[in-house]
C-alpha atoms as a PDB file:
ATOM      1  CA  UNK A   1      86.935 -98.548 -54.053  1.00  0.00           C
ATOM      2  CA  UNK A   2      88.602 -97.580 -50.789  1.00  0.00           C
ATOM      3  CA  UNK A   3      88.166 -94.002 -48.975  1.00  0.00           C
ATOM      4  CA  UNK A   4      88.442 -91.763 -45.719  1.00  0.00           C
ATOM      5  CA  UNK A   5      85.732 -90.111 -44.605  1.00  0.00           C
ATOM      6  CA  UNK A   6      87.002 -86.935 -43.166  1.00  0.00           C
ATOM      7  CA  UNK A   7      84.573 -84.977 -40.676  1.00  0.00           C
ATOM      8  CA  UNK A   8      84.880 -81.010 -39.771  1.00  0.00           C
ATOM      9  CA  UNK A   9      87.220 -80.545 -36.464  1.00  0.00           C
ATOM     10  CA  UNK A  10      85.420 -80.431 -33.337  1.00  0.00           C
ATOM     11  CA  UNK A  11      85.415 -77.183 -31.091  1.00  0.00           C
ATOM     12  CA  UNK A  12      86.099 -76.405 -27.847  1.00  0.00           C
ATOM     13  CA  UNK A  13      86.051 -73.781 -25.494  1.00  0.00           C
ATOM     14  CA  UNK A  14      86.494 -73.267 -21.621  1.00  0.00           C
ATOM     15  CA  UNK A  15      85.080 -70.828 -19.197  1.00  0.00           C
ATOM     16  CA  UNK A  16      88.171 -68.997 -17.883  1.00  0.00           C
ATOM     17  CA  UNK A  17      86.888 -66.504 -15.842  1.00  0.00           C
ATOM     18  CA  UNK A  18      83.791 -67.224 -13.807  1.00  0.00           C
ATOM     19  CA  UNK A  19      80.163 -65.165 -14.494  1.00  0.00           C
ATOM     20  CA  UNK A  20      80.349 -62.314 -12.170  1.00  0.00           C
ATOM     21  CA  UNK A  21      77.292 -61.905  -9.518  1.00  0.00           C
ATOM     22  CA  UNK A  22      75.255 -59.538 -10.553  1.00  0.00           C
ATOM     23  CA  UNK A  23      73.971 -56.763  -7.948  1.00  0.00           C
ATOM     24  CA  UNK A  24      70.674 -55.855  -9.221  1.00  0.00           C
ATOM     25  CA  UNK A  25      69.132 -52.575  -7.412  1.00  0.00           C
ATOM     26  CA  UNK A  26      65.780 -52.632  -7.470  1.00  0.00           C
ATOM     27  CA  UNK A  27      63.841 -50.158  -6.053  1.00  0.00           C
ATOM     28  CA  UNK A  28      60.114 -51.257  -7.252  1.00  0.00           C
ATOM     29  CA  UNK A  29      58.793 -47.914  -7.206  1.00  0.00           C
ATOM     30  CA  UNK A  30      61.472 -46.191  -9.276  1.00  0.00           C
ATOM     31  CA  UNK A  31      60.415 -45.206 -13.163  1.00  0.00           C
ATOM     32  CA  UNK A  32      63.237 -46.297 -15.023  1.00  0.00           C
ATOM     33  CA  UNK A  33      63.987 -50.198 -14.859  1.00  0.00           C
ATOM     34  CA  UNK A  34      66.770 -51.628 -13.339  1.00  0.00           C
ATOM     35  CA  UNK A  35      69.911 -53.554 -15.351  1.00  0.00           C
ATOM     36  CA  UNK A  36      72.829 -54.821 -15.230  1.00  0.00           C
ATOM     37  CA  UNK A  37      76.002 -56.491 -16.326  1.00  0.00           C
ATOM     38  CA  UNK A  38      77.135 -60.045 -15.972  1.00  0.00           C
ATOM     39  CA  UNK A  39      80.822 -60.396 -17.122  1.00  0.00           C
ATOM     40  CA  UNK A  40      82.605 -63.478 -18.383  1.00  0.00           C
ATOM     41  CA  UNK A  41      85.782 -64.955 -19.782  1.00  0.00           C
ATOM     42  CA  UNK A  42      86.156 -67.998 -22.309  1.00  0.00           C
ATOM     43  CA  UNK A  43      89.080 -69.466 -24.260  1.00  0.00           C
ATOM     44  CA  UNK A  44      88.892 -71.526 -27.734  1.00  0.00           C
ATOM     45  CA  UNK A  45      91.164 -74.679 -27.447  1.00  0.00           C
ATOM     46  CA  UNK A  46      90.399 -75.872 -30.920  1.00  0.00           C
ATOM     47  CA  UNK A  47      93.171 -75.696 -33.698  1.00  0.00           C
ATOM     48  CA  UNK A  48      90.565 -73.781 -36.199  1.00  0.00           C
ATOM     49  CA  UNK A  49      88.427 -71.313 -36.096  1.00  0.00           C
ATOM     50  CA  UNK A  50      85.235 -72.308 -35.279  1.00  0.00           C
ATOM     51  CA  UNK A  51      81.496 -71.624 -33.756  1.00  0.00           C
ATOM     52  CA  UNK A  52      80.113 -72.412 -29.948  1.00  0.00           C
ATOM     53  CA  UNK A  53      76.995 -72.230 -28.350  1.00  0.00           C
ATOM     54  CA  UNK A  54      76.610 -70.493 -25.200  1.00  0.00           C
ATOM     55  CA  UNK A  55      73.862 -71.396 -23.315  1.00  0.00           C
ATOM     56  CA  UNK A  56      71.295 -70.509 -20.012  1.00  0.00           C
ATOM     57  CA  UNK A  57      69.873 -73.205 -18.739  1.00  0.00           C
ATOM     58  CA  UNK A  58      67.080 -73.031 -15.454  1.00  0.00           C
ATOM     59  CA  UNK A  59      66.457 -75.139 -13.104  1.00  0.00           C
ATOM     60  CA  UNK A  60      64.749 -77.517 -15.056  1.00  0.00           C
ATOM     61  CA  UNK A  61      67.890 -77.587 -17.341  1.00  0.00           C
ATOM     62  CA  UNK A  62      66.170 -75.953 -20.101  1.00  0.00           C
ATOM     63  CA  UNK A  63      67.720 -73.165 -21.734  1.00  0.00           C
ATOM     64  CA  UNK A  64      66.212 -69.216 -21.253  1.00  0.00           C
ATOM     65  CA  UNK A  65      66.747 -65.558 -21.612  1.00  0.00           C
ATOM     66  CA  UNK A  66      63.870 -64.600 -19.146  1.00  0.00           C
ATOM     67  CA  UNK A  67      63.082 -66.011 -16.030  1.00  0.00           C
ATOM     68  CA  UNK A  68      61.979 -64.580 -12.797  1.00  0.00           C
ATOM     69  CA  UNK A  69      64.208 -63.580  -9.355  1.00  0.00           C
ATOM     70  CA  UNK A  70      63.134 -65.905  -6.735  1.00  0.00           C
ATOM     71  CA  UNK A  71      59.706 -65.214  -5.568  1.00  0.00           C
ATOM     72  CA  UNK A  72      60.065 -61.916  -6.177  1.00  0.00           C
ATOM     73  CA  UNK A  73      57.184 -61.517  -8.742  1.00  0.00           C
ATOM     74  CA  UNK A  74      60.423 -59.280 -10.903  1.00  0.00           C
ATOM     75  CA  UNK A  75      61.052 -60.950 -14.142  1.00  0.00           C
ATOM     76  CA  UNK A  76      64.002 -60.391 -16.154  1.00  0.00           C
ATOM     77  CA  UNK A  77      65.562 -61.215 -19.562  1.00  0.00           C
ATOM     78  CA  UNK A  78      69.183 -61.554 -20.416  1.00  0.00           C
ATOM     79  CA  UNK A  79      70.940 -59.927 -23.782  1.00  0.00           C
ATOM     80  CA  UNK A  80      73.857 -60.002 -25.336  1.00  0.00           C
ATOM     81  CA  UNK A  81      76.022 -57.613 -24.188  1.00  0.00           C
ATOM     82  CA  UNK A  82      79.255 -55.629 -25.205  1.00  0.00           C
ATOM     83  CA  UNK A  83      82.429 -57.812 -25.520  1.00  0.00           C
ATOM     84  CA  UNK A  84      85.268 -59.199 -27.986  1.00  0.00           C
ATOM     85  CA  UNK A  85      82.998 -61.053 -30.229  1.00  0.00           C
ATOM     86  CA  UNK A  86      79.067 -60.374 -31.328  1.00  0.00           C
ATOM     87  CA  UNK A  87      76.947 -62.999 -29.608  1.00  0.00           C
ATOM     88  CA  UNK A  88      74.335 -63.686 -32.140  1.00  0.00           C
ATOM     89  CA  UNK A  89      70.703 -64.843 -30.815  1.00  0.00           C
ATOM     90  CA  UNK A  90      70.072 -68.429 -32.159  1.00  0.00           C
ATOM     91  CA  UNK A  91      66.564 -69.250 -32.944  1.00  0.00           C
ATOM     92  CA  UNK A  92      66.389 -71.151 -29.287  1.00  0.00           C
ATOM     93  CA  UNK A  93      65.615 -68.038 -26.499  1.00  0.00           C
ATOM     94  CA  UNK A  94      68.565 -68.285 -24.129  1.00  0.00           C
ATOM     95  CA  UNK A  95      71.206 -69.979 -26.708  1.00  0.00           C
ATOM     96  CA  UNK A  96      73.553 -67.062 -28.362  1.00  0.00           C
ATOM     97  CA  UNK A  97      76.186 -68.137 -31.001  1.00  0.00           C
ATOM     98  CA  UNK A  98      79.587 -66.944 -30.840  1.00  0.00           C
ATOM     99  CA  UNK A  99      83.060 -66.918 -33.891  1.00  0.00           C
ATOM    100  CA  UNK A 100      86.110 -68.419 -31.995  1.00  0.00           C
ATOM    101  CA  UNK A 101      89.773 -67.701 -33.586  1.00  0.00           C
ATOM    102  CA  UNK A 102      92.404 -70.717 -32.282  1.00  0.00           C
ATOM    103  CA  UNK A 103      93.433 -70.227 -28.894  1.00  0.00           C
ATOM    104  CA  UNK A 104      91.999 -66.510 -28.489  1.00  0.00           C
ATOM    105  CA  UNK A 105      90.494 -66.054 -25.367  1.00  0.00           C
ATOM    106  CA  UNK A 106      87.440 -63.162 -25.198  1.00  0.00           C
ATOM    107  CA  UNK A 107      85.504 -61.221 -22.550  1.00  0.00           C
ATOM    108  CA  UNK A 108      82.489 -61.280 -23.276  1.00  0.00           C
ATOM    109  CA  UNK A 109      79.097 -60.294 -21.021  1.00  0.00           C
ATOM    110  CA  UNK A 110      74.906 -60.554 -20.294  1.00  0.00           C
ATOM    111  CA  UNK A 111      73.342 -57.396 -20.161  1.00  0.00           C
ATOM    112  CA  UNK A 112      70.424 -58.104 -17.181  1.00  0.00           C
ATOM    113  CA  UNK A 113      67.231 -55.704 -17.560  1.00  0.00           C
ATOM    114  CA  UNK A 114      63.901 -55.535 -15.418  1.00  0.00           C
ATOM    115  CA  UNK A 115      60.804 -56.621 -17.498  1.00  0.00           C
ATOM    116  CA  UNK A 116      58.143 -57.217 -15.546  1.00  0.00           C
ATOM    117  CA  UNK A 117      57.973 -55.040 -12.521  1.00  0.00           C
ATOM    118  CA  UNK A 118      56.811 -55.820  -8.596  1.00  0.00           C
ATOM    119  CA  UNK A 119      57.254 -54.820  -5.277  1.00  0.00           C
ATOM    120  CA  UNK A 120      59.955 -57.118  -3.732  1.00  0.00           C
ATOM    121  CA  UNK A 121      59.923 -57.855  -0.137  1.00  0.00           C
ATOM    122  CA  UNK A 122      62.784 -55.561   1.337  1.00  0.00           C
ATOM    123  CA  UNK A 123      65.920 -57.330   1.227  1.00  0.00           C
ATOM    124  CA  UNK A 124      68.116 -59.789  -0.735  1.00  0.00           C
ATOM    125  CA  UNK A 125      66.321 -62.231  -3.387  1.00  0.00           C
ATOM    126  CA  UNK A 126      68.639 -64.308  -5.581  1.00  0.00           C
ATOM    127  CA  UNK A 127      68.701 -66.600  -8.849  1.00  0.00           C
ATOM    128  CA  UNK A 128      70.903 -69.402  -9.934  1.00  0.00           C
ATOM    129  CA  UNK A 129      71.092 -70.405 -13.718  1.00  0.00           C
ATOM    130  CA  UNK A 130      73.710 -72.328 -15.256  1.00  0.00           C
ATOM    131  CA  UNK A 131      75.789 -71.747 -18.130  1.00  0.00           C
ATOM    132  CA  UNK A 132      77.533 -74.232 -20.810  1.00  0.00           C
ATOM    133  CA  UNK A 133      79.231 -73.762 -23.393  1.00  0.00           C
ATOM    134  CA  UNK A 134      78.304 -75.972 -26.683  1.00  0.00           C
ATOM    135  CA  UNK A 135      79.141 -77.264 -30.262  1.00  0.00           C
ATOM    136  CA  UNK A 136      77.698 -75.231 -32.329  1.00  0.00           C
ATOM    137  CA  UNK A 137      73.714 -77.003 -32.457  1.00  0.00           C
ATOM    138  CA  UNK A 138      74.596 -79.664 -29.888  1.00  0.00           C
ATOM    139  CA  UNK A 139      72.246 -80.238 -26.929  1.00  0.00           C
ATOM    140  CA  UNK A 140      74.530 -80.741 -24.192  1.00  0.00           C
ATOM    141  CA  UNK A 141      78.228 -79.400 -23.119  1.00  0.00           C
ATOM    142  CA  UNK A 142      81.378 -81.445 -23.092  1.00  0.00           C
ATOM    143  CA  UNK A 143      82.093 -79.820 -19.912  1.00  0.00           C
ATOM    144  CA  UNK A 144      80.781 -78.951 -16.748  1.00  0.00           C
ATOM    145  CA  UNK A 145      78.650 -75.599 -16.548  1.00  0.00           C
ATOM    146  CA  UNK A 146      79.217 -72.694 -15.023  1.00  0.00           C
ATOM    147  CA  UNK A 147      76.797 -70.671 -12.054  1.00  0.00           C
ATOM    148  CA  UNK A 148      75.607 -67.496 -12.682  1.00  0.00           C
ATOM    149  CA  UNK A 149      73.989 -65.964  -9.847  1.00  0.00           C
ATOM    150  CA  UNK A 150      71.638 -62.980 -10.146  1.00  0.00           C
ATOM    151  CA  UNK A 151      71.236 -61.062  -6.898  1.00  0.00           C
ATOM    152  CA  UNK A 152      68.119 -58.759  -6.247  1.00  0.00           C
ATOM    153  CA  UNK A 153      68.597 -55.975  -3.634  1.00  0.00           C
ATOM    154  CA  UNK A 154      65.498 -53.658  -2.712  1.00  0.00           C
ATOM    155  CA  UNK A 155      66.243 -51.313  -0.093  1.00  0.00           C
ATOM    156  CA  UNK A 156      63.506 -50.507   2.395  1.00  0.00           C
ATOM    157  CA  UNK A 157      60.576 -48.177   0.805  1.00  0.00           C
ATOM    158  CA  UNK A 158      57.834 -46.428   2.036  1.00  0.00           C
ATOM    159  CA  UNK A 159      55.638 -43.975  -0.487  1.00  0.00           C
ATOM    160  CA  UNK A 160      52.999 -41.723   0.673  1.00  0.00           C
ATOM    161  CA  UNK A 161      50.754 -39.438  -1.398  1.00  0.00           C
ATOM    162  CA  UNK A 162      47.430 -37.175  -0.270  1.00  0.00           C
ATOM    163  CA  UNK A 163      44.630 -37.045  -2.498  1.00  0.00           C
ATOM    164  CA  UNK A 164      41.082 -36.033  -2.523  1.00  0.00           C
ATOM    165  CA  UNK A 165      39.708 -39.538  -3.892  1.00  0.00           C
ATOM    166  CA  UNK A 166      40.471 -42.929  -3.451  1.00  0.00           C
ATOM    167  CA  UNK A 167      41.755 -44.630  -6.004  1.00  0.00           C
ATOM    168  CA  UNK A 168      45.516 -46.248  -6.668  1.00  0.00           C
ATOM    169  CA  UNK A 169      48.772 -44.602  -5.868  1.00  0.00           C
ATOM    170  CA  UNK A 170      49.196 -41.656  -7.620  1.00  0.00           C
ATOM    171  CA  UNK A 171      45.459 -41.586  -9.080  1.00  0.00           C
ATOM    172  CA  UNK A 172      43.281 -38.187  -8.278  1.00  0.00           C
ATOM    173  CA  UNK A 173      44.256 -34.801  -7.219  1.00  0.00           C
ATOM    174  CA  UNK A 174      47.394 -34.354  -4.898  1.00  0.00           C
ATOM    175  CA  UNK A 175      45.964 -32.246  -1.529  1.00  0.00           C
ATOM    176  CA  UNK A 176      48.268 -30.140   0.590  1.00  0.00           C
ATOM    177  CA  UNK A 177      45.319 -28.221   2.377  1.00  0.00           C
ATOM    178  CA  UNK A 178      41.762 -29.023   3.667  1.00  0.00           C
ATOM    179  CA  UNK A 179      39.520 -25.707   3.952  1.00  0.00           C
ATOM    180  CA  UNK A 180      36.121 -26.018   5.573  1.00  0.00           C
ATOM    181  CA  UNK A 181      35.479 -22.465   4.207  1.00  0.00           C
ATOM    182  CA  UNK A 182      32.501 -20.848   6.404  1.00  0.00           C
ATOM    183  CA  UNK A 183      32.748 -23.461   9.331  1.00  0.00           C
ATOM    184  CA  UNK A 184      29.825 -24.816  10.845  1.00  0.00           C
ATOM    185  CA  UNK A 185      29.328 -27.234  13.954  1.00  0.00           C
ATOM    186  CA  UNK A 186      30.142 -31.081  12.513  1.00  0.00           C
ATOM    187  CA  UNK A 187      31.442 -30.315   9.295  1.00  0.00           C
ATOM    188  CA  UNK A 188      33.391 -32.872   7.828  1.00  0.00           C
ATOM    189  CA  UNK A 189      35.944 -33.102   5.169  1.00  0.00           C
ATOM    190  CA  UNK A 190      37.584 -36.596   3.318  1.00  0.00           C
ATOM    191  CA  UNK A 191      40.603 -37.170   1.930  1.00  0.00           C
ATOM    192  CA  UNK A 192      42.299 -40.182   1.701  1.00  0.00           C
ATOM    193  CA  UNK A 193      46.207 -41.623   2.221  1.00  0.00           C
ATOM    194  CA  UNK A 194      47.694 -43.162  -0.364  1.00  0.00           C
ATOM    195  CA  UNK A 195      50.390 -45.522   0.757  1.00  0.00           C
ATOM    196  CA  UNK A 196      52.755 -48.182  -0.635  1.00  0.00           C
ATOM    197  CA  UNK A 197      55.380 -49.785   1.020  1.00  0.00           C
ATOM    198  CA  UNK A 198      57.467 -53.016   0.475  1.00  0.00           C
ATOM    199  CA  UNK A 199      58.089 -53.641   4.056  1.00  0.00           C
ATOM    200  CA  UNK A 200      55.915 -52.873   7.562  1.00  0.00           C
ATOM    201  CA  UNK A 201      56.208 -48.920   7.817  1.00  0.00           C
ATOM    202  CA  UNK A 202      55.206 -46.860  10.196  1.00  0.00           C
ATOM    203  CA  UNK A 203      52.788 -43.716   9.781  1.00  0.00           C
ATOM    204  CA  UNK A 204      52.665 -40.860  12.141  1.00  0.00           C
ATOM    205  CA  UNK A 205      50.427 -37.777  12.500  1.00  0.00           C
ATOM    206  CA  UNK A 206      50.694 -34.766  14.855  1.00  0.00           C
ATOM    207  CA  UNK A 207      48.679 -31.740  15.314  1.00  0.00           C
ATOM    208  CA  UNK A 208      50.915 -28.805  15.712  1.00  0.00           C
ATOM    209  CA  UNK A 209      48.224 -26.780  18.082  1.00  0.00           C
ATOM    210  CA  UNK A 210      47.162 -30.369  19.446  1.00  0.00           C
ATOM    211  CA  UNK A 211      43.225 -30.762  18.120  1.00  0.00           C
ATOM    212  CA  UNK A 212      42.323 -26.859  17.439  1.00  0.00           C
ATOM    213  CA  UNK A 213      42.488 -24.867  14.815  1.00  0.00           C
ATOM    214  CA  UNK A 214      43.574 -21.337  15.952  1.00  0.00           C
ATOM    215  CA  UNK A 215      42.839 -17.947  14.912  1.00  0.00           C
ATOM    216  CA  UNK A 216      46.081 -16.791  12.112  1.00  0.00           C
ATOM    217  CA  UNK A 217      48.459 -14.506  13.481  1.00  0.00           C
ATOM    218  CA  UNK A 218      46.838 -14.672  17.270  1.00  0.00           C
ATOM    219  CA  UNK A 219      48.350 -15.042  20.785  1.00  0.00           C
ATOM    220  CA  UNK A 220      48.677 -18.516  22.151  1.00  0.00           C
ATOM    221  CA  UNK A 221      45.307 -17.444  24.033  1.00  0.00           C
ATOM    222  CA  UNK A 222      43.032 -16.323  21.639  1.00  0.00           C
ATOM    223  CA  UNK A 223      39.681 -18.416  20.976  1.00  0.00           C
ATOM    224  CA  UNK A 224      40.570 -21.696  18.867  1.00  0.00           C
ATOM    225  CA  UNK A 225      37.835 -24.590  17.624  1.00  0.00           C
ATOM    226  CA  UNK A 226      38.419 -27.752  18.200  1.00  0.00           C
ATOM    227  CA  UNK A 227      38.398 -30.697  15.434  1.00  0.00           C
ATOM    228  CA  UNK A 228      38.460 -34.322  15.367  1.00  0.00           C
ATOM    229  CA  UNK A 229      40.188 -37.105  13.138  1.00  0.00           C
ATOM    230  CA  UNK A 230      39.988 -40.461  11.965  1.00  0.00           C
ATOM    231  CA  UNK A 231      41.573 -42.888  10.217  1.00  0.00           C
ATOM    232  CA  UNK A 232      40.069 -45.735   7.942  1.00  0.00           C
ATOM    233  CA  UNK A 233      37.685 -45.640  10.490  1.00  0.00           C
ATOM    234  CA  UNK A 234      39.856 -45.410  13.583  1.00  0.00           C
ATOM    235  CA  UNK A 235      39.359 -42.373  15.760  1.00  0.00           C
ATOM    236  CA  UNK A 236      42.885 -40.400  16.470  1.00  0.00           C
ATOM    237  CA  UNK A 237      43.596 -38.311  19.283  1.00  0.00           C
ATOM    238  CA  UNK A 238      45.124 -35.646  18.006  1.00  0.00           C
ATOM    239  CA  UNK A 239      46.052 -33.711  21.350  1.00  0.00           C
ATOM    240  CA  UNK A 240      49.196 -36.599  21.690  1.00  0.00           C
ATOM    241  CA  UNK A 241      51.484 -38.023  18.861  1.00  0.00           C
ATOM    242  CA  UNK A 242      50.037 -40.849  16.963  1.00  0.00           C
ATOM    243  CA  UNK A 243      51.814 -43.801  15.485  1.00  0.00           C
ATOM    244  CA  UNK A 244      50.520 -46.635  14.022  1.00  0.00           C
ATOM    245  CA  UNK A 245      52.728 -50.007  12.306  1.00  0.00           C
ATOM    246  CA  UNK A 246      51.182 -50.459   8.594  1.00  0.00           C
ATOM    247  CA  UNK A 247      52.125 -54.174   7.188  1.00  0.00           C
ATOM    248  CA  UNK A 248      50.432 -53.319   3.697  1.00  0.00           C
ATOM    249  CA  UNK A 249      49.828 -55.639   0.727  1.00  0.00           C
ATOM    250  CA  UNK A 250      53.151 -55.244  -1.551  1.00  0.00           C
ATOM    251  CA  UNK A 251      51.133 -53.870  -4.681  1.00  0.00           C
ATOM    252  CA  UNK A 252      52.335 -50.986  -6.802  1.00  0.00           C
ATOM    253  CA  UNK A 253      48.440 -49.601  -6.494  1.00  0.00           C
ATOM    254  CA  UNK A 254      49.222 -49.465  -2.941  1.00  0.00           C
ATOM    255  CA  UNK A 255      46.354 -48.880  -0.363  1.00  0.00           C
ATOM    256  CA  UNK A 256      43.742 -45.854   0.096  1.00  0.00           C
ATOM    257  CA  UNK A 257      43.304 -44.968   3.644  1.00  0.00           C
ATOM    258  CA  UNK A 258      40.201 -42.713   4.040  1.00  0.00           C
ATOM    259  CA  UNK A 259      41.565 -39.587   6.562  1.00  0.00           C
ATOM    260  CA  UNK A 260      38.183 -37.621   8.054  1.00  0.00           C
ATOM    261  CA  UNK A 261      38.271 -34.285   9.881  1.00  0.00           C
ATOM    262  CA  UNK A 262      35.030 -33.213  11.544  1.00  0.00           C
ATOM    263  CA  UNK A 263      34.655 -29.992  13.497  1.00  0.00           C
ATOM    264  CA  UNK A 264      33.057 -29.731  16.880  1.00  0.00           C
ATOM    265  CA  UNK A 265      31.306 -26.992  18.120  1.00  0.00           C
ATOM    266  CA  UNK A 266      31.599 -23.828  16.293  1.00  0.00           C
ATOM    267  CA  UNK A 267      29.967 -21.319  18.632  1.00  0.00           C
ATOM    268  CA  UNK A 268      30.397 -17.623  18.465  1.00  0.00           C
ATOM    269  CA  UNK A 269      34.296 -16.658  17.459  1.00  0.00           C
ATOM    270  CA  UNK A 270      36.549 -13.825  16.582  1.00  0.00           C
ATOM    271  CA  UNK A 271      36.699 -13.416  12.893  1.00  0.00           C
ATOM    272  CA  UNK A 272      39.014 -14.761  10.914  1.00  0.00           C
ATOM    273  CA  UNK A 273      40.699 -17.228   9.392  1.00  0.00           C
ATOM    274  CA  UNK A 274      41.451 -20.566  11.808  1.00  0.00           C
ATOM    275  CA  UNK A 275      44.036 -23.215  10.952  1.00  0.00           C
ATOM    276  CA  UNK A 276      46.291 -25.811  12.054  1.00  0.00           C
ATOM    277  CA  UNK A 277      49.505 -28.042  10.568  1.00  0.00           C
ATOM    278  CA  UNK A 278      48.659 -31.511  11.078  1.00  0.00           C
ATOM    279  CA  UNK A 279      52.443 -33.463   9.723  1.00  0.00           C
ATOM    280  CA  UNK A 280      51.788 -36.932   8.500  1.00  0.00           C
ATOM    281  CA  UNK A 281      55.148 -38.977   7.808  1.00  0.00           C
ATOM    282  CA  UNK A 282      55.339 -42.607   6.243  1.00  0.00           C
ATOM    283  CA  UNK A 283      58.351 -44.240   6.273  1.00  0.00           C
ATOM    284  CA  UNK A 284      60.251 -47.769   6.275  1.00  0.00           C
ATOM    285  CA  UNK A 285      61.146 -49.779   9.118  1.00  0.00           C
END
């Protein structure tokens, strides 16, 4: 007996329009996580219709849908996104199956979504897959890959909050005012400066009546007590602007300054109540 063995047609499918770079925004103290979209053209060449594989690959040339941006500490995963045709996941993470028709061509795209959060270094991080396009189950392309470059951008941040305890940002009470009720000489009151920051920042402080509190709604003259400050330790002259360069550990918990004011000498006084607006700004570089 003679025969032909037939076998199914082969398929085939360029990359017509390159993987856009995708701008990633990341500010690492924002709630919501950042995405994107990666867009992408490819065109079947085969005669039938017909299934490919499109696949990430990393830099060890094994295929992904997670992988982290640089030395960022950010990790993100890759979907399927919107386009012409459904890419279905394949049981292999970072390999999504797509339906060609003859000589169609489809736009297709990755949606790009933050999964594991950190604070990136100010500036611009990047990643470099690869992507091929495969027979259906084969393990390699018949053609070259294609980049696809995933750019991180975090802007310059600084965070600041005031609370009565230490603890990480954003844990204990918020403070907006320190009252030393009935003073007495040496008095002392604690709170501490929460601060977070992905670059060196700078903090500043300035006393408003320069050191003293001062009777409310008195003239410029009128008796005023005078108070001292310090910071994690460091004593602060508060009678001239202070500024001090913070290069802080990039850590969502941040870092808890302890902030001290102690009253001097209390002596006899006008009654009343005795205050002063101390500003404290934290910003980027």
């Amino acid at each position: 007996m003679a025969g032909t063995a037939s076998s199914a047609a082969a398929c085939d499918a360029l990359v017509v329009e390159q993987p856009s770079v995708l701008r990633l925004d990341y500010d690492p103290f924002a709630s919501a996580p950042a995405s994107g979209r990666m867009n992408f053209s490819i065109e079947s060449r085969s005669a039938e219709r017909c299934a490919m594989d499109i696949a990430l690959l990393g830099r060890d040339r094994l295929p992904l849908d997670e992988t982290e941006v640089g030395d960022t500490g950010v990790r993100v995963r890759f979907n399927a996104g919107a386009g012409d045709t459904a890419m279905a996941a394949t049981a292999t993470p970072g390999i999504w199956r797509v339906q060609l028709d003859p000589g169609k061509r489809y736009r297709l795209s990755f949606e790009v979504v933050a999964i594991r959060d950190a604070v990136a270094e100010a500036g611009e991080h990047s990643e470099t897959l690869e992507m091929e396009l495969r027979e259906s189950g084969a393990l390699s392309a018949s053609h070259a890959g294609n980049p696809v470059t995933l750019k991180l951008i975090s802007p310059p941040r600084a965070q600041m909050n005031i609370a009565g305890a230490a603890g990480a940002f954003g844990q204990g009470a918020a403070v907006s005012r320190v009252d030393f009720g009935e003073m007495t000489a040496n008095e002392a009151r604690r709170v501490f400066l929460q601060v977070r920051a992905n670059t060196i920042s700078r903090l500043t402080i300035d006393s408003a009546n320069r050191g003293l509190l001062k009777r409310d709604n008195s003239s410029p003259a009128a008796d005023s007590i005078g108070y001292f400050a310090t910071l994690n330790g460091v004593e602060i002259d508060l009678r001239q602007h202070y500024e001090a360069m913070l290069d802080l550990p990039r850590t969502l918990g941040g870092s808890s300054l302890p902030f001290d004011l102690r009253l001097g000498e209390v002596g006899a006084h006008v009654a009343g109540t005795y205050s002063d607006l101390v500003t404290i700004e934290f910003s980027p570089l």
